[in-house]
N, C-alpha and C. Protein backbone atom coordinates (compact mmCIF):
# COMPACT_ATOMS: atom_id res chain seq x y z
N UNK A 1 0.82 -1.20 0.00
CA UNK A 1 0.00 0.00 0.00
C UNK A 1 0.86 1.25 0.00
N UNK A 2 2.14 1.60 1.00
CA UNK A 2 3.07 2.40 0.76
C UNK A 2 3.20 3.10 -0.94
N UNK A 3 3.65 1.81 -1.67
CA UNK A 3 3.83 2.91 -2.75
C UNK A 3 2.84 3.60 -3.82
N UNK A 4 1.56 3.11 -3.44
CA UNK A 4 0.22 3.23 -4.34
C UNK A 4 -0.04 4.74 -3.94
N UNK A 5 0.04 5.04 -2.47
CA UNK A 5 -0.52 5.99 -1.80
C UNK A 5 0.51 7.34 -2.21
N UNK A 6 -0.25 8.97 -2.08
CA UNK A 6 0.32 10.28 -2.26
C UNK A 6 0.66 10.53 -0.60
N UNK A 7 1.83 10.38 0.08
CA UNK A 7 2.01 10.84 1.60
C UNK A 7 2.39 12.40 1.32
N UNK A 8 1.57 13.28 1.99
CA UNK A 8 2.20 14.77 2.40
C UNK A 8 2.94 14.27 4.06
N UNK A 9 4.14 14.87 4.21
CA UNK A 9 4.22 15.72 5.59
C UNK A 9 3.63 16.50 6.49
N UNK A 10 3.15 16.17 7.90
CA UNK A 10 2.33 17.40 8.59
C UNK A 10 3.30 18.91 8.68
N UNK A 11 2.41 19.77 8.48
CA UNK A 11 3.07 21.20 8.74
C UNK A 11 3.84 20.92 10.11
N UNK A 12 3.25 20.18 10.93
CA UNK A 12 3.83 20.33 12.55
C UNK A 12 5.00 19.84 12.68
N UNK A 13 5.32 18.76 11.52
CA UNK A 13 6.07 18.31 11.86
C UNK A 13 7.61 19.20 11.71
N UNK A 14 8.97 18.69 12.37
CA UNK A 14 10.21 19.68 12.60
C UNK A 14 10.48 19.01 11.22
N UNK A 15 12.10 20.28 10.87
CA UNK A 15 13.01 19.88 9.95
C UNK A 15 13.67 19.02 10.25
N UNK A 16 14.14 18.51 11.51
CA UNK A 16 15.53 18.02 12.08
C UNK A 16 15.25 16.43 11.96
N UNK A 17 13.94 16.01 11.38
CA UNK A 17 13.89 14.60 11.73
C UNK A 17 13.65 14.18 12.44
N UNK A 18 12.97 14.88 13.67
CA UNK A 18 12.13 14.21 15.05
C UNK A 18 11.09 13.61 14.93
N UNK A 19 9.73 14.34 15.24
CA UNK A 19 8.70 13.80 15.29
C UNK A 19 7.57 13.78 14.19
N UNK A 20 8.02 13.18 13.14
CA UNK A 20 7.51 13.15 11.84
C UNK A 20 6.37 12.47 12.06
N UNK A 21 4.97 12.92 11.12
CA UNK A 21 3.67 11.79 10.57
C UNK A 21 3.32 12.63 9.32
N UNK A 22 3.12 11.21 8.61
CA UNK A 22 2.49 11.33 7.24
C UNK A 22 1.34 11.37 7.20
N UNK A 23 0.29 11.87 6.14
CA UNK A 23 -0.61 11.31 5.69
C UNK A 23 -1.12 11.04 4.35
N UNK A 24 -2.03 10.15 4.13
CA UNK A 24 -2.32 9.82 2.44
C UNK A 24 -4.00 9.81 2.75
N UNK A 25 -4.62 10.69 1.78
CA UNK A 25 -5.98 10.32 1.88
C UNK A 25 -6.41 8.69 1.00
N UNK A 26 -7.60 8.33 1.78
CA UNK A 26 -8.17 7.09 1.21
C UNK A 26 -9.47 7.14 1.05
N UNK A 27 -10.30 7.48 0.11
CA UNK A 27 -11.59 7.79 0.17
C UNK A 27 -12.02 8.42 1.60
N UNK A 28 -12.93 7.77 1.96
CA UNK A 28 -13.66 7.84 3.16
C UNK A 28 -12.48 7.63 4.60
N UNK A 29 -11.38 7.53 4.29
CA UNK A 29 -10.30 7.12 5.54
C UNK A 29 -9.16 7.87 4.99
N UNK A 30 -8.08 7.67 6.04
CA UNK A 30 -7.24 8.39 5.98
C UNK A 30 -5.93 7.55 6.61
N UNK A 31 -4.71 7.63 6.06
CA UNK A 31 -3.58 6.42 6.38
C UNK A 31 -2.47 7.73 6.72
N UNK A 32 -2.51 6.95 7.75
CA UNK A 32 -0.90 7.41 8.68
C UNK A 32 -0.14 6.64 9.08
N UNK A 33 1.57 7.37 8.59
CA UNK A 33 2.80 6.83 9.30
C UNK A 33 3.63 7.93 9.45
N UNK A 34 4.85 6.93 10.01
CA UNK A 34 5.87 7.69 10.58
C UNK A 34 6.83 7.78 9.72
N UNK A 35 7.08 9.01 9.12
CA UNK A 35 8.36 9.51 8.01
C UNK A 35 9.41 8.68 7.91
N UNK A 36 9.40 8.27 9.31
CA UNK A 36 10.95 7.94 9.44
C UNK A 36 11.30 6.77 9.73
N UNK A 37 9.78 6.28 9.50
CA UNK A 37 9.92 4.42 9.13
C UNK A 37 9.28 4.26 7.60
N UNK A 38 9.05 4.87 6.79
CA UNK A 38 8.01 4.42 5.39
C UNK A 38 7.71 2.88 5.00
N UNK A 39 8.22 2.25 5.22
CA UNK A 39 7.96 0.70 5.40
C UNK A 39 7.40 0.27 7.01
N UNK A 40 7.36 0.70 7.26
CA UNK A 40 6.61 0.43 8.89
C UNK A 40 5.10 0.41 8.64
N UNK A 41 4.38 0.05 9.68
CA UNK A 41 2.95 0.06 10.23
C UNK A 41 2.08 1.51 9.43
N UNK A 42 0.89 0.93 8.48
CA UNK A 42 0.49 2.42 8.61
C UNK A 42 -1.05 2.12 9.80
N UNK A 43 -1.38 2.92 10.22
CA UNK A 43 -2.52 3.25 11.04
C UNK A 43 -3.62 3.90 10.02
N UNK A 44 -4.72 3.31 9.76
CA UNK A 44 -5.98 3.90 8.85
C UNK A 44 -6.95 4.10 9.79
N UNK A 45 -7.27 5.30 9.84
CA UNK A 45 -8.63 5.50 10.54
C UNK A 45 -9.19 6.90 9.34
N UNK A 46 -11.08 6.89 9.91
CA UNK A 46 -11.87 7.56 9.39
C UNK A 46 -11.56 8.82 9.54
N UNK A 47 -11.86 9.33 8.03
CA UNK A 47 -11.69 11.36 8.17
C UNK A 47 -12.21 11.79 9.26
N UNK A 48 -13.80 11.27 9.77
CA UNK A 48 -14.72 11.59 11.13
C UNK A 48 -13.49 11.79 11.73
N UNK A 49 -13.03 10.08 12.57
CA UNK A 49 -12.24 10.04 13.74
C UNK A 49 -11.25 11.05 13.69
N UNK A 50 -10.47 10.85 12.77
CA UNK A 50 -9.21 11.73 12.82
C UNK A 50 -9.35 13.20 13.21
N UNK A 51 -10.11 13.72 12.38
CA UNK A 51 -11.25 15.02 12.64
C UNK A 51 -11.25 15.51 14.30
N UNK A 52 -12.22 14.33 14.83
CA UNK A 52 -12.15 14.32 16.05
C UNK A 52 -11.31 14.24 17.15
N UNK A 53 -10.63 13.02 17.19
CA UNK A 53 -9.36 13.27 17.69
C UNK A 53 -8.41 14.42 17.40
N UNK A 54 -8.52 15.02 16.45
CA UNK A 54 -7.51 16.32 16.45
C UNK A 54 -8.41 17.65 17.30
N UNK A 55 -9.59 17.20 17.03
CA UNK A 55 -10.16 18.22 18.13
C UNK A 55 -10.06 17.97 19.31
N UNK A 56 -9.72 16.78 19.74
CA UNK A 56 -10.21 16.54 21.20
C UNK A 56 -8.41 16.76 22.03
N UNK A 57 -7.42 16.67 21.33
CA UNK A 57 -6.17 16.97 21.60
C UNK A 57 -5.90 18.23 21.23
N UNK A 58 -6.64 19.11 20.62
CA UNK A 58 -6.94 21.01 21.11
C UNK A 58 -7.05 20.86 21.98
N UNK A 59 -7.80 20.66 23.05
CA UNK A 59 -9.17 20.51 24.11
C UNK A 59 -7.72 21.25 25.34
C-alpha cells in the first residue's frame, strides 16, 4: 500500500527529523505513518475520527 498511496508531511512536523507523521488520503479514511519508518505500520482510521481526535487533543 506504501507505494500506491500520495504521503504529504504534517506542517507540525520539525526539519531536524524528530517527530515526523504522514498522511495519504483514502476515500472515506485516511492512512498514517511515521516519516521515518516508510515501510513500517500504517494506522488507517476515518476522516470523522481523525477530525475528532484532532479536536479533542486542542481541548
Amino acid at each position: 500500500m506504501n507505494r500506491e498511496l500520495t504521503w504529504r508531511k504534517s506542517s507540525r512536523s520539525g526539519s531536524d527529523g524528530g517527530n515526523c507523521v504522514e498522511l495519504a488520503g483514502l476515500n472515506d479514511d485516511v492512512a498514517i505513518r511515521d516519516s521515518k519508518d516508510p515501510h513500517g505500520p500504517i494506522l488507517v482510521v476515518s476522516r470523522a475520527g481523525l477530525r475528532d481526535a484532532i479536536r479533542a487533543a486542542e481541548e
